[in-house]
PDB file of N, CA and C in Angstrom:
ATOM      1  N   UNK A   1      33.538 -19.032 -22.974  1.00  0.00           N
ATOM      2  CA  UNK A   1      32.800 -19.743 -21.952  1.00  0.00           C
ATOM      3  C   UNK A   1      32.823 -18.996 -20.619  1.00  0.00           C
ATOM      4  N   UNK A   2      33.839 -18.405 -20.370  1.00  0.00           N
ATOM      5  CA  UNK A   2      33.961 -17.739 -18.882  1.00  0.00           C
ATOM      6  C   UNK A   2      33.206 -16.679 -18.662  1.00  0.00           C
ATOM      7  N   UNK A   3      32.964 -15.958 -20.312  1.00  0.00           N
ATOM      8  CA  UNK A   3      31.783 -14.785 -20.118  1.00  0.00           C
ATOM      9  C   UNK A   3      30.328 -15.454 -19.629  1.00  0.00           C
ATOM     10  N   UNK A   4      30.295 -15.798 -20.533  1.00  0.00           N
ATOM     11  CA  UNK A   4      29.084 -16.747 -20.337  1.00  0.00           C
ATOM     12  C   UNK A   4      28.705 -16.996 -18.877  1.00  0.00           C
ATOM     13  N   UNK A   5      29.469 -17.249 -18.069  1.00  0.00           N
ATOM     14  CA  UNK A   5      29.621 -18.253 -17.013  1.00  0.00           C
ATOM     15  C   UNK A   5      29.478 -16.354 -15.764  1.00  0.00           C
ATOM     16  N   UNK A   6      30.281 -15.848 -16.258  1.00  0.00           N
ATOM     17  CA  UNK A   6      30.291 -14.479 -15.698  1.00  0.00           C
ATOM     18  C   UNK A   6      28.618 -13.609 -15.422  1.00  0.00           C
ATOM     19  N   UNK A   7      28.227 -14.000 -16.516  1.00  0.00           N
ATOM     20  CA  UNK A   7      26.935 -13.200 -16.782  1.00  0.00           C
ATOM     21  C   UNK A   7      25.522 -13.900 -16.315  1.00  0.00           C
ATOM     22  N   UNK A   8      25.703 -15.151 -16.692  1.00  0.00           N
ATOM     23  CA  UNK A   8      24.659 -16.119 -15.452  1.00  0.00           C
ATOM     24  C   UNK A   8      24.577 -15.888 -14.464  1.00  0.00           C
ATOM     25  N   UNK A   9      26.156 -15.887 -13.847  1.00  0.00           N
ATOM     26  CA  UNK A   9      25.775 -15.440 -12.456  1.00  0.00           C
ATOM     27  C   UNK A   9      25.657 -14.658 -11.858  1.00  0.00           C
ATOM     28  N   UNK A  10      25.486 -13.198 -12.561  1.00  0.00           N
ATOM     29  CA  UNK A  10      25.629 -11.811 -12.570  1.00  0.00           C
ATOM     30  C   UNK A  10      23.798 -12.335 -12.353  1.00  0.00           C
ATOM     31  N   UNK A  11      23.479 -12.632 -13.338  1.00  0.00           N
ATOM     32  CA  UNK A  11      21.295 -12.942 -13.459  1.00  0.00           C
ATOM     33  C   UNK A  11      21.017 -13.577 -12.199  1.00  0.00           C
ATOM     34  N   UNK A  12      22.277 -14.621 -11.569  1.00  0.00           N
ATOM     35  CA  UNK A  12      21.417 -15.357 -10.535  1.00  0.00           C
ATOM     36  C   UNK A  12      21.421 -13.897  -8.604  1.00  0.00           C
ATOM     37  N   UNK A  13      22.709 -13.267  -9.194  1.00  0.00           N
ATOM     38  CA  UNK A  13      22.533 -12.614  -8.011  1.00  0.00           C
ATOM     39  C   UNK A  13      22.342 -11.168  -7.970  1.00  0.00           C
ATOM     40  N   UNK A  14      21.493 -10.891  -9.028  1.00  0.00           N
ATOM     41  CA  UNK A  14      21.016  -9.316  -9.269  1.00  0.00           C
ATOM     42  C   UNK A  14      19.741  -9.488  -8.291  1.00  0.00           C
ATOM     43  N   UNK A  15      19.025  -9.922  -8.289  1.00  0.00           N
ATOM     44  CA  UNK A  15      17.591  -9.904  -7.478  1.00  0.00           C
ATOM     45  C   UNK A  15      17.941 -10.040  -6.348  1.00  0.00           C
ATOM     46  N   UNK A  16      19.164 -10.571  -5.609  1.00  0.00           N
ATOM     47  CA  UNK A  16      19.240 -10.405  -4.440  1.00  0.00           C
ATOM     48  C   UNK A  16      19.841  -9.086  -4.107  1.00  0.00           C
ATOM     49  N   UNK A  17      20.811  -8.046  -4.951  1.00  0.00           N
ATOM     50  CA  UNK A  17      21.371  -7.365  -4.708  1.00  0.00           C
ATOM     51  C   UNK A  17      20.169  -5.919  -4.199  1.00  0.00           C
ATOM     52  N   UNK A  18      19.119  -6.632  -5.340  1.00  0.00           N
ATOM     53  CA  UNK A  18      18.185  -5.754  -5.690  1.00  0.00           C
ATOM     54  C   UNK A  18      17.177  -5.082  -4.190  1.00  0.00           C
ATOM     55  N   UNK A  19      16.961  -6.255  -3.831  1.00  0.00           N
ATOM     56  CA  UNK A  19      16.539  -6.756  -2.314  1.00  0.00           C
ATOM     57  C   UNK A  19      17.537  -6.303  -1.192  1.00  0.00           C
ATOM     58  N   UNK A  20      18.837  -6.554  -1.160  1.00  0.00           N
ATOM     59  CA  UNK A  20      19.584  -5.925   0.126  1.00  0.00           C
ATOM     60  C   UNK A  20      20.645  -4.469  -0.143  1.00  0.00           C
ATOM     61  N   UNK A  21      19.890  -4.242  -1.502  1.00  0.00           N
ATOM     62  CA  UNK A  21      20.377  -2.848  -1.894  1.00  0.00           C
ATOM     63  C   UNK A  21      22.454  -2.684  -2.015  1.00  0.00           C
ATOM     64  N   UNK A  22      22.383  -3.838  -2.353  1.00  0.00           N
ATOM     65  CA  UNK A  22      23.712  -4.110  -2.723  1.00  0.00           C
ATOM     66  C   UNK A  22      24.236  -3.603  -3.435  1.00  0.00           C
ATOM     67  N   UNK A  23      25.680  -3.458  -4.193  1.00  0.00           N
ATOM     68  CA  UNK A  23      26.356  -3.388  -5.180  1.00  0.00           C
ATOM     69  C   UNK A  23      28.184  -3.684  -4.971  1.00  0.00           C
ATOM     70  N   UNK A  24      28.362  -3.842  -5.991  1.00  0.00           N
ATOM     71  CA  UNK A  24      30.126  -4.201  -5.900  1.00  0.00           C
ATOM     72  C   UNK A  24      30.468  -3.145  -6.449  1.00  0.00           C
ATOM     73  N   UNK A  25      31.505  -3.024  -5.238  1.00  0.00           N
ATOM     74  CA  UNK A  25      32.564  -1.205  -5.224  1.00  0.00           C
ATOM     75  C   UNK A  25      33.532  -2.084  -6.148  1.00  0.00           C
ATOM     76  N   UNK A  26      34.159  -0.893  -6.183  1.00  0.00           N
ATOM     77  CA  UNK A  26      35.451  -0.476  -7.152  1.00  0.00           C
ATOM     78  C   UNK A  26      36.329  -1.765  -6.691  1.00  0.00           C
ATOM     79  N   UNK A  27      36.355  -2.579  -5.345  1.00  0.00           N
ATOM     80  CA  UNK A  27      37.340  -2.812  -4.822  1.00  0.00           C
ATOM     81  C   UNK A  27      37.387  -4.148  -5.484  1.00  0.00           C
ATOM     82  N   UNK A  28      36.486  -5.012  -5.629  1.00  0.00           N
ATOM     83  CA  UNK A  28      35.732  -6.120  -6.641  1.00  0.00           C
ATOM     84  C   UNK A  28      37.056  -5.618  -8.450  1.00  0.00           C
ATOM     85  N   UNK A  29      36.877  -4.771  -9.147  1.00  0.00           N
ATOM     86  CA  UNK A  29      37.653  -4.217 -10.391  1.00  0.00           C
ATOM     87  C   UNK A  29      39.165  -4.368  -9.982  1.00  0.00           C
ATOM     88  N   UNK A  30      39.374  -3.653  -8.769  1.00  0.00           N
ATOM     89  CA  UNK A  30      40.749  -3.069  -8.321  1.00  0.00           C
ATOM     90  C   UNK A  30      41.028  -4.404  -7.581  1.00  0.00           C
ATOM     91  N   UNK A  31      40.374  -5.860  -7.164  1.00  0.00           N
ATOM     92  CA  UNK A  31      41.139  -7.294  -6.893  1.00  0.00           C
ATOM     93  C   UNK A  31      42.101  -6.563  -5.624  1.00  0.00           C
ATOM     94  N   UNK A  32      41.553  -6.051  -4.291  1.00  0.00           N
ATOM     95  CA  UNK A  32      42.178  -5.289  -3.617  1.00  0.00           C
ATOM     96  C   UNK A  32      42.476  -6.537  -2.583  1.00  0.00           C
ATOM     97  N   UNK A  33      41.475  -7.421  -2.508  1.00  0.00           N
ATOM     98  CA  UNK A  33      41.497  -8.779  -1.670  1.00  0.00           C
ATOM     99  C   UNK A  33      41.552 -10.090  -2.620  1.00  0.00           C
ATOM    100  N   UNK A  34      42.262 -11.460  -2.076  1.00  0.00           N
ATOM    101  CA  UNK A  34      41.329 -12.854  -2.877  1.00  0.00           C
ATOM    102  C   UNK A  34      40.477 -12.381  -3.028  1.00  0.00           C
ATOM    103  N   UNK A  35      39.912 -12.358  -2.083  1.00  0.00           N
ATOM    104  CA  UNK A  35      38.313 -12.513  -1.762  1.00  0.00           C
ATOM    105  C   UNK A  35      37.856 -11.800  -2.933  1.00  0.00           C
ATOM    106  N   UNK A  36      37.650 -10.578  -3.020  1.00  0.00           N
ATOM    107  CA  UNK A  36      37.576  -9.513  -4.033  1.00  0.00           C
ATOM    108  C   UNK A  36      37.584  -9.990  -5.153  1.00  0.00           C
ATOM    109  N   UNK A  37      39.249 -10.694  -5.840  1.00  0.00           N
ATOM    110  CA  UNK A  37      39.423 -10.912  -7.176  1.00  0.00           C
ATOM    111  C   UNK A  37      38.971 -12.059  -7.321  1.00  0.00           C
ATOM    112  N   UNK A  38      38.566 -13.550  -6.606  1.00  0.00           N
ATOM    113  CA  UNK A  38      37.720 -14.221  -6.934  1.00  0.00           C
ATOM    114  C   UNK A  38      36.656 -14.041  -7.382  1.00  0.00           C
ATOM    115  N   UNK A  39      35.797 -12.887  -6.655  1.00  0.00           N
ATOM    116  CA  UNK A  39      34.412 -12.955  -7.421  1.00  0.00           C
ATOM    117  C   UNK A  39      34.128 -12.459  -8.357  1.00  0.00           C
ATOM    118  N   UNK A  40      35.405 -11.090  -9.000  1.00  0.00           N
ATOM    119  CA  UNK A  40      35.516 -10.523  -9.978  1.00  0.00           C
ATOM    120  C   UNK A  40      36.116 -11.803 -11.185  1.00  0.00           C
ATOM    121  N   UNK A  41      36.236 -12.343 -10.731  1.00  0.00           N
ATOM    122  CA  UNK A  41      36.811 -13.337 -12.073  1.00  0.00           C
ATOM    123  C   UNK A  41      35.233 -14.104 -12.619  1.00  0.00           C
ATOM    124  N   UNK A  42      35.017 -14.416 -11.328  1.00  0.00           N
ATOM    125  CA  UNK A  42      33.367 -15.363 -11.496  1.00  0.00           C
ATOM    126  C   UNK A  42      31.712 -14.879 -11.666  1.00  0.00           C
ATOM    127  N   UNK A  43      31.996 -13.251 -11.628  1.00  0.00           N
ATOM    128  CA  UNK A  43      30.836 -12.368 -11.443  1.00  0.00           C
ATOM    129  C   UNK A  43      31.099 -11.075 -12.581  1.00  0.00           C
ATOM    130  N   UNK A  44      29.888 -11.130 -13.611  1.00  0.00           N
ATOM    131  CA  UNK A  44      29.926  -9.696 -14.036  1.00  0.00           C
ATOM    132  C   UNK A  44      29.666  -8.717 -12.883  1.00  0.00           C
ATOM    133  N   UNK A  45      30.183  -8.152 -12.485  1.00  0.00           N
ATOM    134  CA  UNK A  45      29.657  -6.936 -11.576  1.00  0.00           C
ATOM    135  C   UNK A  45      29.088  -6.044 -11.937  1.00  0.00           C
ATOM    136  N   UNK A  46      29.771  -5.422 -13.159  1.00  0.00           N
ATOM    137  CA  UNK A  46      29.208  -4.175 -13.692  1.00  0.00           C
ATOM    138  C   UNK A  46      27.811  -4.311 -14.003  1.00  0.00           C
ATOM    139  N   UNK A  47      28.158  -5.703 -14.848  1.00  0.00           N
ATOM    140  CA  UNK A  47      26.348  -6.317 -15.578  1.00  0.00           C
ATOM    141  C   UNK A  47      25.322  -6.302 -14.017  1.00  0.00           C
ATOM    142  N   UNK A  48      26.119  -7.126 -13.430  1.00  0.00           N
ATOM    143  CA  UNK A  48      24.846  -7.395 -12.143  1.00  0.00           C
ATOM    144  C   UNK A  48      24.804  -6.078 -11.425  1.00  0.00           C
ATOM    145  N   UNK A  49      25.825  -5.034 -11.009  1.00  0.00           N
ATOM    146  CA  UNK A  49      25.246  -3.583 -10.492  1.00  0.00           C
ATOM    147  C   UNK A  49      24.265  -2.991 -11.643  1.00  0.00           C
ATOM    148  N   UNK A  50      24.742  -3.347 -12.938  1.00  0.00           N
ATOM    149  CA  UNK A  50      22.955  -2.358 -13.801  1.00  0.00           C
ATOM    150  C   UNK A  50      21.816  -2.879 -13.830  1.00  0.00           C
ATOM    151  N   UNK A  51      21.779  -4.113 -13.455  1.00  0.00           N
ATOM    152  CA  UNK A  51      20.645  -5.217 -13.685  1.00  0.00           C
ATOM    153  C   UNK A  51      19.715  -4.791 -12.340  1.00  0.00           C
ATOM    154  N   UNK A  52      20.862  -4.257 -10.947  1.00  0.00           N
ATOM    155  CA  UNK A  52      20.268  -4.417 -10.036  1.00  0.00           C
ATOM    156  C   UNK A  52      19.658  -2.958  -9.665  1.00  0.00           C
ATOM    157  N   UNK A  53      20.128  -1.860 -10.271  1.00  0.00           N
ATOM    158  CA  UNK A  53      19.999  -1.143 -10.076  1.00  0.00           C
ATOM    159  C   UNK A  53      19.799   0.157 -11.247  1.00  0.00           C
ATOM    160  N   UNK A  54      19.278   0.006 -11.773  1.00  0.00           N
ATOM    161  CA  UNK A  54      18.887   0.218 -13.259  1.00  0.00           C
ATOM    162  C   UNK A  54      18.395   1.560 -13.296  1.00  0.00           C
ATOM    163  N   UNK A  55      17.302   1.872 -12.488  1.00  0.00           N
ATOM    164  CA  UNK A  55      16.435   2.779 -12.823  1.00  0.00           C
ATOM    165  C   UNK A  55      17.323   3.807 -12.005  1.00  0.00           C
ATOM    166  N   UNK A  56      18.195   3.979 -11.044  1.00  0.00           N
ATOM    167  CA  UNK A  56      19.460   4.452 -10.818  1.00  0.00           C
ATOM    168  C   UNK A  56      19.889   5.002 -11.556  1.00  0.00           C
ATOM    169  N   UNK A  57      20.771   4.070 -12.492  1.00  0.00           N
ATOM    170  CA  UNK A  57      21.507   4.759 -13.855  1.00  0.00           C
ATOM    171  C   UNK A  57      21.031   5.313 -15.042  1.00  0.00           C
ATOM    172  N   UNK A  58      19.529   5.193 -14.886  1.00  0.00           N
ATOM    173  CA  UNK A  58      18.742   5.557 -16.019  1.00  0.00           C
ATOM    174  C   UNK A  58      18.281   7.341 -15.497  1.00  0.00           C
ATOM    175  N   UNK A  59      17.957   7.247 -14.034  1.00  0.00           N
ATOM    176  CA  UNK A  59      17.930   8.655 -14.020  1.00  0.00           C
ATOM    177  C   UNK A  59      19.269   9.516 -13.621  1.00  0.00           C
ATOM    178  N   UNK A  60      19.818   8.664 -13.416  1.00  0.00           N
ATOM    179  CA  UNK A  60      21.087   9.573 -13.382  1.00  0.00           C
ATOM    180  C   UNK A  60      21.771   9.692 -14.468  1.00  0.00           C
ATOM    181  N   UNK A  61      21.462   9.571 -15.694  1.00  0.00           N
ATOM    182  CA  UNK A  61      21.701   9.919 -17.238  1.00  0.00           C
ATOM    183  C   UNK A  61      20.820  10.921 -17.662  1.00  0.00           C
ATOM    184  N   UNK A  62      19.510  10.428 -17.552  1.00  0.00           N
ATOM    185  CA  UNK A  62      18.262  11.700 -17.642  1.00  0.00           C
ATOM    186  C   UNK A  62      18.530  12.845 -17.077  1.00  0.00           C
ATOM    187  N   UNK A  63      19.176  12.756 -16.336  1.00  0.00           N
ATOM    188  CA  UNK A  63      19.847  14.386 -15.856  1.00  0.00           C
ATOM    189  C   UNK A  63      21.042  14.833 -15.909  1.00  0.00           C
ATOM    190  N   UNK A  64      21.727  14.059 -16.445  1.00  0.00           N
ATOM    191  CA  UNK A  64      23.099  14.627 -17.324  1.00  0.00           C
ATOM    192  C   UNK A  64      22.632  15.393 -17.996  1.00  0.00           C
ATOM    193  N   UNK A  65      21.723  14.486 -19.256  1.00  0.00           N
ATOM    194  CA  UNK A  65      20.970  14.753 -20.266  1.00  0.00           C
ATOM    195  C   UNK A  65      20.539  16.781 -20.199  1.00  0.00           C
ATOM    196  N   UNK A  66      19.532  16.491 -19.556  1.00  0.00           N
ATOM    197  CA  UNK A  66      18.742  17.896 -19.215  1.00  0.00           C
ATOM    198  C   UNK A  66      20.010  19.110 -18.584  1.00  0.00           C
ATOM    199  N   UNK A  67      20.723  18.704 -17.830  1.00  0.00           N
ATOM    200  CA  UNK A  67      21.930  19.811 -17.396  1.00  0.00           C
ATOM    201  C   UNK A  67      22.553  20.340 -19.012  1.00  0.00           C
ATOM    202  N   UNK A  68      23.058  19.584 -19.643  1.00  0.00           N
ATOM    203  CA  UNK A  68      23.891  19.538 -20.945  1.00  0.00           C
ATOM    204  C   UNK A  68      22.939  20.557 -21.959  1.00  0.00           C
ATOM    205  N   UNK A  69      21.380  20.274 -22.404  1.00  0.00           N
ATOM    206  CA  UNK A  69      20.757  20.676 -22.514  1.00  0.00           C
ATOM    207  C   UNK A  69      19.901  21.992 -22.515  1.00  0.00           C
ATOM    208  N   UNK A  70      20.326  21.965 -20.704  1.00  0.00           N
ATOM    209  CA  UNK A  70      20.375  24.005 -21.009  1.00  0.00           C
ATOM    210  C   UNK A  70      21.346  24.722 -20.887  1.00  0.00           C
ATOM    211  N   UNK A  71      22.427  23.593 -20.608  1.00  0.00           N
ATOM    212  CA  UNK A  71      23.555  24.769 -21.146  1.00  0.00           C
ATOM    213  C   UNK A  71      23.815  24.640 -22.600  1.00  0.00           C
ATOM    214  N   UNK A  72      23.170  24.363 -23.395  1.00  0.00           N
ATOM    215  CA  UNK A  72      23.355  24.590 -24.638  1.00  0.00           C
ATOM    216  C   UNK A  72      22.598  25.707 -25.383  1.00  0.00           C
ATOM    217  N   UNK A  73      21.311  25.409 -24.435  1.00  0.00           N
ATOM    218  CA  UNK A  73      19.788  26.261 -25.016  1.00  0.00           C
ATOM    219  C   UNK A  73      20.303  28.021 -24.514  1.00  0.00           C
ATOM    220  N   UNK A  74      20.892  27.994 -22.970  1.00  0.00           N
ATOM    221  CA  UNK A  74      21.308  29.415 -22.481  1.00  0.00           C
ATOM    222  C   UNK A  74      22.006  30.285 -24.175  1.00  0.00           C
ATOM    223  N   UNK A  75      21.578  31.783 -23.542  1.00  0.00           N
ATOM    224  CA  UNK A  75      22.038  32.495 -24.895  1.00  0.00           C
ATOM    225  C   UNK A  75      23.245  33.206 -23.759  1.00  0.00           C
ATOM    226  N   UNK A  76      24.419  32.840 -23.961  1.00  0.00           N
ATOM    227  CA  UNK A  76      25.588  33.426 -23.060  1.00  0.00           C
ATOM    228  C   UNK A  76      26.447  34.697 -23.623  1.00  0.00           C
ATOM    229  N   UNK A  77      25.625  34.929 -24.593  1.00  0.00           N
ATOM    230  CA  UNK A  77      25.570  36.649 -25.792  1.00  0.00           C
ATOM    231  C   UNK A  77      25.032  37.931 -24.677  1.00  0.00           C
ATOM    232  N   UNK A  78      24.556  37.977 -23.369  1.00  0.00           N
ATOM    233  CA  UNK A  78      23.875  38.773 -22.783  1.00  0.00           C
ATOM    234  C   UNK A  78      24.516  39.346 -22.074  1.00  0.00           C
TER     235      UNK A  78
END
């Protein structure tokens, strides 16, 4: 139930994050404050930072991708 409950509200506050260009740091994981580890108990973060910011992590994989790629294709025989 608590996932559950985690991930709703990860949906209800991705569109706002989306809008004030938000995201939850490390410090939210690491419970560095209450404050902090409350919302990490009550908030997917991770879910609501990809939800909010998606096309982010999508090109910043697409170019892992392509780096990895030619260093594979390079002929390092020369």
């Amino acid at each position: 139930m608590n996932k559950k409950i985690r991930k709703f509200n990860a949906m209800l506050l991705y569109p706002f994050m989306k809008i004030f260009n938000f995201h939850f740091s490390k410090d939210y994981r690491w419970g560095t404050t209450l404050f902090h580890r409350v919302v990490y108990r009550l908030v997917d973060t991770v879910g609501a930072n990809w939800n909010a910011h998606r096309e982010l992590y999508r090109n910043a994989d697409l170019n892992i991708g392509e780096k990895n790629y030619a260093r594979r294709t390079q002929n390092w025989n020369k």
